[in-house]
Every structure is written in structure tokens, then in C-alpha cells.
C-alpha atoms as a PDB file:
ATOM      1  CA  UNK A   1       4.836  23.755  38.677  1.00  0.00           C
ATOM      2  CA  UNK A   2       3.558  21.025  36.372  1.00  0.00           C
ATOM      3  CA  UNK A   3       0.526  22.100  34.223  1.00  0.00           C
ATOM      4  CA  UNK A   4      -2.539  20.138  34.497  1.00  0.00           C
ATOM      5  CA  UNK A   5      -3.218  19.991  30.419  1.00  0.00           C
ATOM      6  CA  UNK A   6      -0.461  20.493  27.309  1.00  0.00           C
ATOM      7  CA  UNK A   7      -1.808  20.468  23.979  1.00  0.00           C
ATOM      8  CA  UNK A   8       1.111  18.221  21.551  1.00  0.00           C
ATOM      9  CA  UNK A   9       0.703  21.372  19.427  1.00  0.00           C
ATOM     10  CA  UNK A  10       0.561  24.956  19.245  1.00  0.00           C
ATOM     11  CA  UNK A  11      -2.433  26.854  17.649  1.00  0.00           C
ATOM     12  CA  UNK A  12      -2.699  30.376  15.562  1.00  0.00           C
ATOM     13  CA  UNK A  13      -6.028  32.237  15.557  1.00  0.00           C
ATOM     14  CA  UNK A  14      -6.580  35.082  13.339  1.00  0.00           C
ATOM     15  CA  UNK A  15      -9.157  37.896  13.434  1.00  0.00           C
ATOM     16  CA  UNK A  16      -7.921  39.423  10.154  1.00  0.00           C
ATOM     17  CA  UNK A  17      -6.779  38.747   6.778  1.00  0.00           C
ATOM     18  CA  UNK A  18      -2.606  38.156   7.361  1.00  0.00           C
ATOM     19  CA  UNK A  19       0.056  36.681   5.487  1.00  0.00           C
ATOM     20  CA  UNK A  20       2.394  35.053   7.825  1.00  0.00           C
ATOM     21  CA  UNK A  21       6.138  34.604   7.272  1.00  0.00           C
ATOM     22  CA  UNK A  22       7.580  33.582  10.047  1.00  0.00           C
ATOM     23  CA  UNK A  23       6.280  32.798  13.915  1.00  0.00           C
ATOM     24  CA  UNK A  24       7.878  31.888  16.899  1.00  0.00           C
ATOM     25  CA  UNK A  25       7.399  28.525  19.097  1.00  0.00           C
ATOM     26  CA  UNK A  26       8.248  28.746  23.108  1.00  0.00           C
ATOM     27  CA  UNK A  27      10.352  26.481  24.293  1.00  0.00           C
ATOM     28  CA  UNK A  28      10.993  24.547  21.413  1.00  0.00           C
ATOM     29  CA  UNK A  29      14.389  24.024  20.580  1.00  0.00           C
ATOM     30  CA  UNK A  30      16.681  25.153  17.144  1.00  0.00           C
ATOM     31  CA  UNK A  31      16.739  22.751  14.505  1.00  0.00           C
ATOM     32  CA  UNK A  32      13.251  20.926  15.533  1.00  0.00           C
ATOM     33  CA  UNK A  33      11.090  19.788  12.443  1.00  0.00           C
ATOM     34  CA  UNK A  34       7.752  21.191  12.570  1.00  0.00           C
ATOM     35  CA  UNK A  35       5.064  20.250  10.240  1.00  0.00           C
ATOM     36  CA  UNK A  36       2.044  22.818   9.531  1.00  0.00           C
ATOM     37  CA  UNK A  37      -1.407  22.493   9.062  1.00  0.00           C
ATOM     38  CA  UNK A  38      -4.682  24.235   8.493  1.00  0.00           C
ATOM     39  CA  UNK A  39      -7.487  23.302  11.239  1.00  0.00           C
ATOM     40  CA  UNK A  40     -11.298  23.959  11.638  1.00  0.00           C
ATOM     41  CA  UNK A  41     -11.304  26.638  14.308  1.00  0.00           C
ATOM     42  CA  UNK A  42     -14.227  24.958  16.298  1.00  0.00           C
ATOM     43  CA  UNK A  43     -12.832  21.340  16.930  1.00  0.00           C
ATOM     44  CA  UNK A  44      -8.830  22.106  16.050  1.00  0.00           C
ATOM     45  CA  UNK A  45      -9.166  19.359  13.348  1.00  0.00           C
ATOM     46  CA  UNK A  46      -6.616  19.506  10.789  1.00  0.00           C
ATOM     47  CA  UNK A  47      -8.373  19.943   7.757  1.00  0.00           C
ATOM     48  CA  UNK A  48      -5.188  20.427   5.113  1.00  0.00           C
ATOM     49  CA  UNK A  49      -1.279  20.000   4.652  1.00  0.00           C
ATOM     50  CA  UNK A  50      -0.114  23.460   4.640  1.00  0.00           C
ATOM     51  CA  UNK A  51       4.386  23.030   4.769  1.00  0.00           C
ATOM     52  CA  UNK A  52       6.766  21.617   7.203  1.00  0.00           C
ATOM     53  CA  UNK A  53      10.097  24.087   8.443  1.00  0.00           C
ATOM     54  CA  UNK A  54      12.531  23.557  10.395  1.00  0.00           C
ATOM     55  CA  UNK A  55      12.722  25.907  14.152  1.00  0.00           C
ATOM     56  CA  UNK A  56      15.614  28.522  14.294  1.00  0.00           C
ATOM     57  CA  UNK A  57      17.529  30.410  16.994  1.00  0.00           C
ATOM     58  CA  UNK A  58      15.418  31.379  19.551  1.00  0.00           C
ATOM     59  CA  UNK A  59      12.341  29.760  18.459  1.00  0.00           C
ATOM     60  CA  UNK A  60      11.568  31.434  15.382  1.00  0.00           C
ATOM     61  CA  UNK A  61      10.339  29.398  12.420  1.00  0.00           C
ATOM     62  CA  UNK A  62      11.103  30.732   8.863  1.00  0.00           C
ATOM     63  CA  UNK A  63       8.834  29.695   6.417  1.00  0.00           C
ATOM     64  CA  UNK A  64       9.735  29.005   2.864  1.00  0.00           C
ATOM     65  CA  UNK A  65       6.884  30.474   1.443  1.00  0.00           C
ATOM     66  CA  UNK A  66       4.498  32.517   3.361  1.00  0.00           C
ATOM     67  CA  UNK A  67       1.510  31.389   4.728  1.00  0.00           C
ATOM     68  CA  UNK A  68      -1.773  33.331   3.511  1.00  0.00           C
ATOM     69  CA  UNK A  69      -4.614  33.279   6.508  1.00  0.00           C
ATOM     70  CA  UNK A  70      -7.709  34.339   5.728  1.00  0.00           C
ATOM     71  CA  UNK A  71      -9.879  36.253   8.781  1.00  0.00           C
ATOM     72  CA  UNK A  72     -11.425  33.703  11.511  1.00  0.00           C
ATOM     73  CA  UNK A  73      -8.591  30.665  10.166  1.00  0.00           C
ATOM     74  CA  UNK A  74      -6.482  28.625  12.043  1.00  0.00           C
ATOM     75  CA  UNK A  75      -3.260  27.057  11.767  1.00  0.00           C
ATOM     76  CA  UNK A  76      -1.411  24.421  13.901  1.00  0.00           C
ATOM     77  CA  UNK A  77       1.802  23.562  14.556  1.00  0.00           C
ATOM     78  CA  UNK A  78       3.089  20.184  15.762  1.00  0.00           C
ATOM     79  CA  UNK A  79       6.766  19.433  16.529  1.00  0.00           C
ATOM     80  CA  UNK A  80       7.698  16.371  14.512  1.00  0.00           C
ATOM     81  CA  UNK A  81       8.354  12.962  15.957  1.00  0.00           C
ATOM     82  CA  UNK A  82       9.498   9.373  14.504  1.00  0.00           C
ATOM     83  CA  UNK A  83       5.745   9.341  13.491  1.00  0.00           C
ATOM     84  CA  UNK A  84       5.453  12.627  11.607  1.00  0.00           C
ATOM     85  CA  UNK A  85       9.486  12.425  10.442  1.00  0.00           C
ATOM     86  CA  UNK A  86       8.787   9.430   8.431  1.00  0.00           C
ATOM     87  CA  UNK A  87       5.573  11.368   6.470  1.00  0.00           C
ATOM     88  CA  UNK A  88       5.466  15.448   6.373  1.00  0.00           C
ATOM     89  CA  UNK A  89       1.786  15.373   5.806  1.00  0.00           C
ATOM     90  CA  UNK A  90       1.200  13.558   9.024  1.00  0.00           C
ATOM     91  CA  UNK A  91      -1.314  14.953  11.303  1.00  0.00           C
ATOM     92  CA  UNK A  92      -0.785  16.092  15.498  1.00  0.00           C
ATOM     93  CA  UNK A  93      -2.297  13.416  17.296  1.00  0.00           C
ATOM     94  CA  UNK A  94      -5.904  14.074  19.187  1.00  0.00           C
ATOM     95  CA  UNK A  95      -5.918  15.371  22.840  1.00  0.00           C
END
């Protein structure tokens, strides 16, 4: 079955206050670059740089420091390309 839409990035919503060390990205494969970023939860704009890590076994992604969400934020996650490799504060493209 193909799907009929794919974001090029994956999206966190909180409904509490969290700090987040680690989450886990299906499908995507160990040793992927993935660079971070902290979006307006209405439109998915990326508002602000938040790290870049690197994907481990199984899909889990270890973060260096842990991120700090605040109830109602969002954070996306984009799998790096040649675009984004070349700059870590590159942002996901638009849909």
C-alpha cells in the first residue's frame, strides 16, 4: 500500500510540561543525521534551531542534552539530506 500523503518530517506534540531525552523515529535507519527544531503548533513552522543527533539501533535518537518542552509545544524532526548535511540549522522543507 502506498500512502496518499508523507510529511519529510516527523512531529512531537505535547500536552504537558516534559523534558525529553531521547525519542524514537519509525523506519528510519541507525546512523541517520537528524536535525531538530522547535515549530509553531498551528502551521508546523519551524520557529528555532533546537540540536541535531545522530539515529541509533532500532530507531532511537539519543540526545546530547535533553530537550525541555513546555505544555502545548512542538518539536520536529527532519532526517538530514545533502541540503541540511552541509548546514545543521537548516530547516525541513514545506509540504
Amino acid at each position: 500500500m502506498i500512502p496518499l500523503y508523507h510529511e519529510s518530517w516527523f512531529t512531537f506534540r505535547f500536552a504537558e510540561d516534559r523534558r525529553i531525552p531521547r525519542f524514537h523515529l519509525e523506519g528510519v535507519p541507525a546512523g541517520q543525521r537528524v536535525v531538530v527544531h522547535f515549530a509553531d503548533p498551528g502551521t508546523l513552522q519551524p520557529l528555532r534551531f533546537a540540536t541535531t543527533a545522530n539515529v541509533g539501533d532500532s530507531g532511537w535518537v539519543q540526545l546530547a542534552e535533553p530537550l525541555s518542552v513546555r505544555a502545548g509545544e512542538v518539536f520536529i524532526v527532519a532526517v538530514a539530506d545533502d541540503r541540511t548535511a552541509a548546514s545543521s540549522r537548516a530547516l525541513p522543507a514545506e509540504p
